[in-house]
Protein backbone atom coordinates (compact mmCIF):
# COMPACT_ATOMS: atom_id res chain seq x y z
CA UNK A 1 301.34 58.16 117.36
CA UNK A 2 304.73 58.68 118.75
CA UNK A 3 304.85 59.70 122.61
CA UNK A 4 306.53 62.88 121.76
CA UNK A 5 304.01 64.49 119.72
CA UNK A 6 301.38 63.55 122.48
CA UNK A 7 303.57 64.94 124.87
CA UNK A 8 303.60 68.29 122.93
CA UNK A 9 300.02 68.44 122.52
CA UNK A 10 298.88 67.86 125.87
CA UNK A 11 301.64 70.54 127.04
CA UNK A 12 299.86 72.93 124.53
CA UNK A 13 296.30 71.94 125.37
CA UNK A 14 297.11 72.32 129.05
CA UNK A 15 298.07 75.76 128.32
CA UNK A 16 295.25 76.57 126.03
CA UNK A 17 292.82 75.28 129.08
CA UNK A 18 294.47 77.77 131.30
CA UNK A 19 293.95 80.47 128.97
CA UNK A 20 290.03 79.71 128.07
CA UNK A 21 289.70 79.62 131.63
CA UNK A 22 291.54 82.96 132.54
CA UNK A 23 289.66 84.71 129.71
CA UNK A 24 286.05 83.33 130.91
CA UNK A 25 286.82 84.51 134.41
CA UNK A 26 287.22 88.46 133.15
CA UNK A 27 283.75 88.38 132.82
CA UNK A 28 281.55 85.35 133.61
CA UNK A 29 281.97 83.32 136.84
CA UNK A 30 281.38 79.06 136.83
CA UNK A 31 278.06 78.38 138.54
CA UNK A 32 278.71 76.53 141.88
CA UNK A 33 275.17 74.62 141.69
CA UNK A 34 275.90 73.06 138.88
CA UNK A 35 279.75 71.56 140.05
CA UNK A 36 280.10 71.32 136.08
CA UNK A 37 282.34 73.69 133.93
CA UNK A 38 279.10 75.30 132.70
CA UNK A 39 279.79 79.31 132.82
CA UNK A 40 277.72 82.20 133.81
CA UNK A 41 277.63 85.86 132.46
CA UNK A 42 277.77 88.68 134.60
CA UNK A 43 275.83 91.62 134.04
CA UNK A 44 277.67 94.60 134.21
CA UNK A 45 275.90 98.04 136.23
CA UNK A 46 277.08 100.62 134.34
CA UNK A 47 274.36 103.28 135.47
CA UNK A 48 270.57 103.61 135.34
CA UNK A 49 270.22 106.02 133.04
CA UNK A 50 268.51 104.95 129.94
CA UNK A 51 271.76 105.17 127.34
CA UNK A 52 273.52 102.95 130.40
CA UNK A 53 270.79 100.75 130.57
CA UNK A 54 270.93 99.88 126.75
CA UNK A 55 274.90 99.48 126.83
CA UNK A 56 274.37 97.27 129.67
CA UNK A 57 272.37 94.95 127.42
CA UNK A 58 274.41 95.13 124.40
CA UNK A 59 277.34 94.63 126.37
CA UNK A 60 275.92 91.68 128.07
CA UNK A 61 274.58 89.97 124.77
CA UNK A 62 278.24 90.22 123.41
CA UNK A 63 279.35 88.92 126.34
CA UNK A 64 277.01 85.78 125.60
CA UNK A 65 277.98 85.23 122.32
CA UNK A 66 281.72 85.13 123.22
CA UNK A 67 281.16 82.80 126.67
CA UNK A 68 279.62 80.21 124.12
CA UNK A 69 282.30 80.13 121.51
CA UNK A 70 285.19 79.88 124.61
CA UNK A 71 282.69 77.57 126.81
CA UNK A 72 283.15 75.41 123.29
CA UNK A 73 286.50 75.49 122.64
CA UNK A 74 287.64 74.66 126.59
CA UNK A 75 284.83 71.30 126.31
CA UNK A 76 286.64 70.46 123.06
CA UNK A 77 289.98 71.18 124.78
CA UNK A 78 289.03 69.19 127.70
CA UNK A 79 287.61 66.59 125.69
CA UNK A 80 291.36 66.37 124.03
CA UNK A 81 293.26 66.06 127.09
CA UNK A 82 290.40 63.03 128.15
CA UNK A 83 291.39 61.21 125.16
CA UNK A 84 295.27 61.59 125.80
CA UNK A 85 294.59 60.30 129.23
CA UNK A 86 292.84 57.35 128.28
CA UNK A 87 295.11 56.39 125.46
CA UNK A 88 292.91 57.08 122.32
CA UNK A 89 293.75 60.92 121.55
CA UNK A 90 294.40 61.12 117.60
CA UNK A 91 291.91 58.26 116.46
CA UNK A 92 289.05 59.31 114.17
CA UNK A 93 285.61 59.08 116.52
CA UNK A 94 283.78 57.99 112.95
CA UNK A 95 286.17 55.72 111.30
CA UNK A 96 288.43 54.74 114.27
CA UNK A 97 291.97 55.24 111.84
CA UNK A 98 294.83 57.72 113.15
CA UNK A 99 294.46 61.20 112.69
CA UNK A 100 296.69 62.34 110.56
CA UNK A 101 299.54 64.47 112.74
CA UNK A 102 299.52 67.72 110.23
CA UNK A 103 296.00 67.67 111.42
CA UNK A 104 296.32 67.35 114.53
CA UNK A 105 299.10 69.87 114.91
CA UNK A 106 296.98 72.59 113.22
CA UNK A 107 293.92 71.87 115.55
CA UNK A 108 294.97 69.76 118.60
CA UNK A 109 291.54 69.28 119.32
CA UNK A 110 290.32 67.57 116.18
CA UNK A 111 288.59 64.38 116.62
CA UNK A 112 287.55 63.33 112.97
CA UNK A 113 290.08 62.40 110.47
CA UNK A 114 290.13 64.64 107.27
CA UNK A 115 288.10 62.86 105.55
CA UNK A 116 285.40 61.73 107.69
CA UNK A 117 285.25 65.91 108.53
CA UNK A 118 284.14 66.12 104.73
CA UNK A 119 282.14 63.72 104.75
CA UNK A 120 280.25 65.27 108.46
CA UNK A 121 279.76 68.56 106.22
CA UNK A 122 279.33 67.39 103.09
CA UNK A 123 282.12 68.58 101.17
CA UNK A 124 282.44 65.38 99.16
């Protein structure tokens, strides 16, 4: 893999990072305790009447759901830049042959090659 394209990557992933990051801070908070990345979900007072109450929870519960899917995608981010750092980014974790760059450039953070991806989810 040429130096370039890594270069490129890591600039977008570095970016990417900073945005997961900005977005989980509108509304969860990282817990200090844990001195990990793990995130915590705030729960909003919107009043104490009942109709508040129950917009409080559905809020909160979509608030949840989202905090997991961008908790995800800045581990698998993280996990990218990792591999760029330690000189293996764009090898296939199953079958250990390059990721192909097309791949790579439509989701930086891949770390299966095409075909070992099928294979993972049966698709072959």
């Amino acid at each position: 893999m040429n130096a370039t394209f890594t270069k490129e990557i890591e600039s977008f992933l570095l970016k990417e990072k900073e945005r997961l990051e900005n977005e989980l801070a509108q509304f969860a908070h990282r817990n200090p305790q844990t001195g990990t990345t793990v995130y915590e979900v705030e729960i909003k007072n919107i009043g104490d009447e009942e109709g508040e109450n129950a917009s409080e929870v559905a809020q909160f519960g979509d608030d949840l759901s989202l905090e997991d899917a961008l908790e995800k995608a800045l581990r698998d981010v993280e996990s990218a830049l990792k591999q760029i750092k330690e000189g293996t980014y764009g090898i296939c974790t199953y079958c250990k042959l390059p990721i192909d760059e097309r791949r790579l450039k439509a989701r930086p953070t891949s770390s299966s090659c095409i075909q070992c991806k099928k294979t993972l989810t049966q698709e072959v």
